[in-house]
C-alpha atoms as a PDB file:
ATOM      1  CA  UNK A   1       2.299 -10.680  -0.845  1.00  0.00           C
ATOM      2  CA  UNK A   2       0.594  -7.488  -2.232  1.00  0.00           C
ATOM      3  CA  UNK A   3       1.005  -5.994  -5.652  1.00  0.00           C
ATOM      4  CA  UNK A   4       1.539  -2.802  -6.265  1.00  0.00           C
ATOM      5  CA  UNK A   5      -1.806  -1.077  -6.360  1.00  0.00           C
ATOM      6  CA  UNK A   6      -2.733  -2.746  -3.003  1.00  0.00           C
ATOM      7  CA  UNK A   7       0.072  -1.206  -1.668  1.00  0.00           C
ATOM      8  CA  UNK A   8      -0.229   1.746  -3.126  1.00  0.00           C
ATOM      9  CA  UNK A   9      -4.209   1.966  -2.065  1.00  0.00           C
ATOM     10  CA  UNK A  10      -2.447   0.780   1.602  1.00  0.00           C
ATOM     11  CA  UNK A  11      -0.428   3.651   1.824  1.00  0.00           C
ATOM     12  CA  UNK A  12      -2.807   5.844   0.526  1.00  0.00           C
ATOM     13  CA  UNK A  13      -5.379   5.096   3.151  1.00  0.00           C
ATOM     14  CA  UNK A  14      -2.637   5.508   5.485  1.00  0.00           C
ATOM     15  CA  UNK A  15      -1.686   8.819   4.404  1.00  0.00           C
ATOM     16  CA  UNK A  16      -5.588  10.172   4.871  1.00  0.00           C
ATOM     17  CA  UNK A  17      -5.466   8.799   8.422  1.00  0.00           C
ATOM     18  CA  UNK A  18      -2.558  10.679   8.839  1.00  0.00           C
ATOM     19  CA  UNK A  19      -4.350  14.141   7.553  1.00  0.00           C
ATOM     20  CA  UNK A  20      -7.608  13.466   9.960  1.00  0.00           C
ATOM     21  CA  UNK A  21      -4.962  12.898  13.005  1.00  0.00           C
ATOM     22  CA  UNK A  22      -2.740  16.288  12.286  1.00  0.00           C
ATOM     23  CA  UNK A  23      -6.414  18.196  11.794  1.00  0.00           C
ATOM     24  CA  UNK A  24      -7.661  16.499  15.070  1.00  0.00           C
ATOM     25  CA  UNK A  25      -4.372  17.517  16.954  1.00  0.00           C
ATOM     26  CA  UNK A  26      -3.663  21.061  15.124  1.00  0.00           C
ATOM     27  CA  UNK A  27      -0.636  20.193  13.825  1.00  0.00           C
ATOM     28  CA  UNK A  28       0.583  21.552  10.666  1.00  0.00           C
ATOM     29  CA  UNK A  29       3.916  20.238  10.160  1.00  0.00           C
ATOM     30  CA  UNK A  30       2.319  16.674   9.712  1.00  0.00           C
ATOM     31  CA  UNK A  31      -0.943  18.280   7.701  1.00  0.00           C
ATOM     32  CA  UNK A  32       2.022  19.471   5.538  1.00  0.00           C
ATOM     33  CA  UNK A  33       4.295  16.230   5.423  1.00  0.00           C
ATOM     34  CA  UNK A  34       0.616  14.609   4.596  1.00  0.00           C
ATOM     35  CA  UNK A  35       0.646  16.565   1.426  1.00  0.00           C
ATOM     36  CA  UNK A  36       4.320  16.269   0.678  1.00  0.00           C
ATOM     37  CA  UNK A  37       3.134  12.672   0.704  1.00  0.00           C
ATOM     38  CA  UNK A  38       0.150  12.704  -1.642  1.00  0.00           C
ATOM     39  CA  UNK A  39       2.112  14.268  -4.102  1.00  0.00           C
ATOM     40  CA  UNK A  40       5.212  11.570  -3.717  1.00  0.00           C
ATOM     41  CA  UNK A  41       2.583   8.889  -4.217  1.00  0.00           C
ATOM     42  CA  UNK A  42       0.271  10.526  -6.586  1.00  0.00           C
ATOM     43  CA  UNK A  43       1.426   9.492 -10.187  1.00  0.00           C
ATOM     44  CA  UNK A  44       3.391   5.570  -9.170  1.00  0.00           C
ATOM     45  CA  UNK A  45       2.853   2.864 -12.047  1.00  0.00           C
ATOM     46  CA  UNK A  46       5.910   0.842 -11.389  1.00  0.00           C
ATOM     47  CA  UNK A  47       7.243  -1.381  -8.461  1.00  0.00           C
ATOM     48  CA  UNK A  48      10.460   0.957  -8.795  1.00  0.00           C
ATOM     49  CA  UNK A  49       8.453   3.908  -8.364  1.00  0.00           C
ATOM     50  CA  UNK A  50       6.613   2.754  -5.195  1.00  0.00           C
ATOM     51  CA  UNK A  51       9.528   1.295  -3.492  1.00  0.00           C
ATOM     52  CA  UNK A  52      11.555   4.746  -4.355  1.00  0.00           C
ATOM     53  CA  UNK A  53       8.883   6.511  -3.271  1.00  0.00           C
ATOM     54  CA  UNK A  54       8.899   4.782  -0.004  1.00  0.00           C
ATOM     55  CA  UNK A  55      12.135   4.737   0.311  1.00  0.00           C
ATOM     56  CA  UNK A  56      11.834   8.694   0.578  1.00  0.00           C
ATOM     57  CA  UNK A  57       8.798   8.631   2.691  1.00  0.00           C
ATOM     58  CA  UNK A  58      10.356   6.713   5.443  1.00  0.00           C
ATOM     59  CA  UNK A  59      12.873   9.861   5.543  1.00  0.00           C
ATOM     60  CA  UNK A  60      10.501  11.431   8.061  1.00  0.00           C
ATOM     61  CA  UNK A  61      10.900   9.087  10.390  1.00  0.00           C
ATOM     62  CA  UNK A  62      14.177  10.278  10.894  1.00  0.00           C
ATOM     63  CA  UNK A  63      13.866  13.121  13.053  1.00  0.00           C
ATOM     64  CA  UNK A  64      13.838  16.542  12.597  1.00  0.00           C
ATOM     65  CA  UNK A  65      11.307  19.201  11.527  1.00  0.00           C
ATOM     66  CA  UNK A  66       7.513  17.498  10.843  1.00  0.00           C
ATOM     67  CA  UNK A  67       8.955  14.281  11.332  1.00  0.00           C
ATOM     68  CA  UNK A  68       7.486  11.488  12.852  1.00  0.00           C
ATOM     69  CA  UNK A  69      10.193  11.130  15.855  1.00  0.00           C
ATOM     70  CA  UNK A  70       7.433  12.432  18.501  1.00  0.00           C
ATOM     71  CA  UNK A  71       4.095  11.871  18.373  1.00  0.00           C
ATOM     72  CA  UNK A  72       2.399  13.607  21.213  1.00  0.00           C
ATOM     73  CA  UNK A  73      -1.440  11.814  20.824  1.00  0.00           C
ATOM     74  CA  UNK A  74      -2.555   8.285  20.583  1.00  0.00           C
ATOM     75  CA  UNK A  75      -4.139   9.162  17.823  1.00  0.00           C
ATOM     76  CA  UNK A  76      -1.292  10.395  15.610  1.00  0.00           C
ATOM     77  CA  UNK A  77       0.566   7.644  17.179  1.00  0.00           C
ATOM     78  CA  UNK A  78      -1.691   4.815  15.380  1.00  0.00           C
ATOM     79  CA  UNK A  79      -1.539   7.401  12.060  1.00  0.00           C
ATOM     80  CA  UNK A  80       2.157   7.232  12.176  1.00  0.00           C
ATOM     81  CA  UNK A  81       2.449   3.606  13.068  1.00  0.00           C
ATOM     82  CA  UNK A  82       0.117   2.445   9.932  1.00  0.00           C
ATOM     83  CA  UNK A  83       1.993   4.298   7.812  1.00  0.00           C
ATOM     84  CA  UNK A  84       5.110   2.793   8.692  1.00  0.00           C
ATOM     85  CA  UNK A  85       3.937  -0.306   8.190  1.00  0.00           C
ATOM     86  CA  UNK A  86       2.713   0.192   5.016  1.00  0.00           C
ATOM     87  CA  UNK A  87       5.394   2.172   3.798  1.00  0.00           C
ATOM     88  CA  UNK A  88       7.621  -0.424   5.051  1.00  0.00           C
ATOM     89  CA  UNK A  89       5.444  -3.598   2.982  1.00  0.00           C
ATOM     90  CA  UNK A  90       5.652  -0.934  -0.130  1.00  0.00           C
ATOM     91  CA  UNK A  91       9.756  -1.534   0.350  1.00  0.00           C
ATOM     92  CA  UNK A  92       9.594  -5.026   0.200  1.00  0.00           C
ATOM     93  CA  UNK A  93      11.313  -7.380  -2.657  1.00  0.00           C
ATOM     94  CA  UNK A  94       8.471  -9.282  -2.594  1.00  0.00           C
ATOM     95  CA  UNK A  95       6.304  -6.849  -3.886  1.00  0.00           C
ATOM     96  CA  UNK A  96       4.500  -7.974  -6.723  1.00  0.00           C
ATOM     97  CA  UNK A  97       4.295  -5.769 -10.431  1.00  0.00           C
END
């Protein structure tokens, strides 16, 4: 199982995929919940912080405004899709310190 900064780099990579798909579609809700992102994972140094963190991330894939309900392009598809994934392995109890 990972440890926190391989998460952490995980979901970071993830989040810069997600900023080349929503400039490659035009789409600045998602350019926008890209930021919102960077900043929610810019300053984690604890297990607690990263699993909070994506706790609140995963928020998005909700619904509603930016979310990541409807993905119109293949491309923002596989964007969204690794960063569920690694969100979703940040939320994990087996997460290492």
């Amino acid at each position: 199982m990972d440890n926190v900064e391989q998460s952490l780099s995980r979901i970071r990579a993830a989040i810069e995929k997600l900023h080349l798909a929503a400039a490659q579609d035009h789409d600045a809700q998602r350019a926008h919940a890209a930021r919102w992102l960077e900043g929610l994972f810019e300053n984690i140094e604890s297990r607690e912080q990263l699993r909070e963190a994506a706790r609140k991330a995963l928020e998005l894939y909700r619904g509603g405004m930016g979310s990541f309900q409807d993905v119109g392009t293949a491309v923002m598809d596989d964007a969204v899709s690794g960063l569920r994934r690694a969100l979703g392995s940040a939320r994990s109890w087996l997460l290492r310190s």
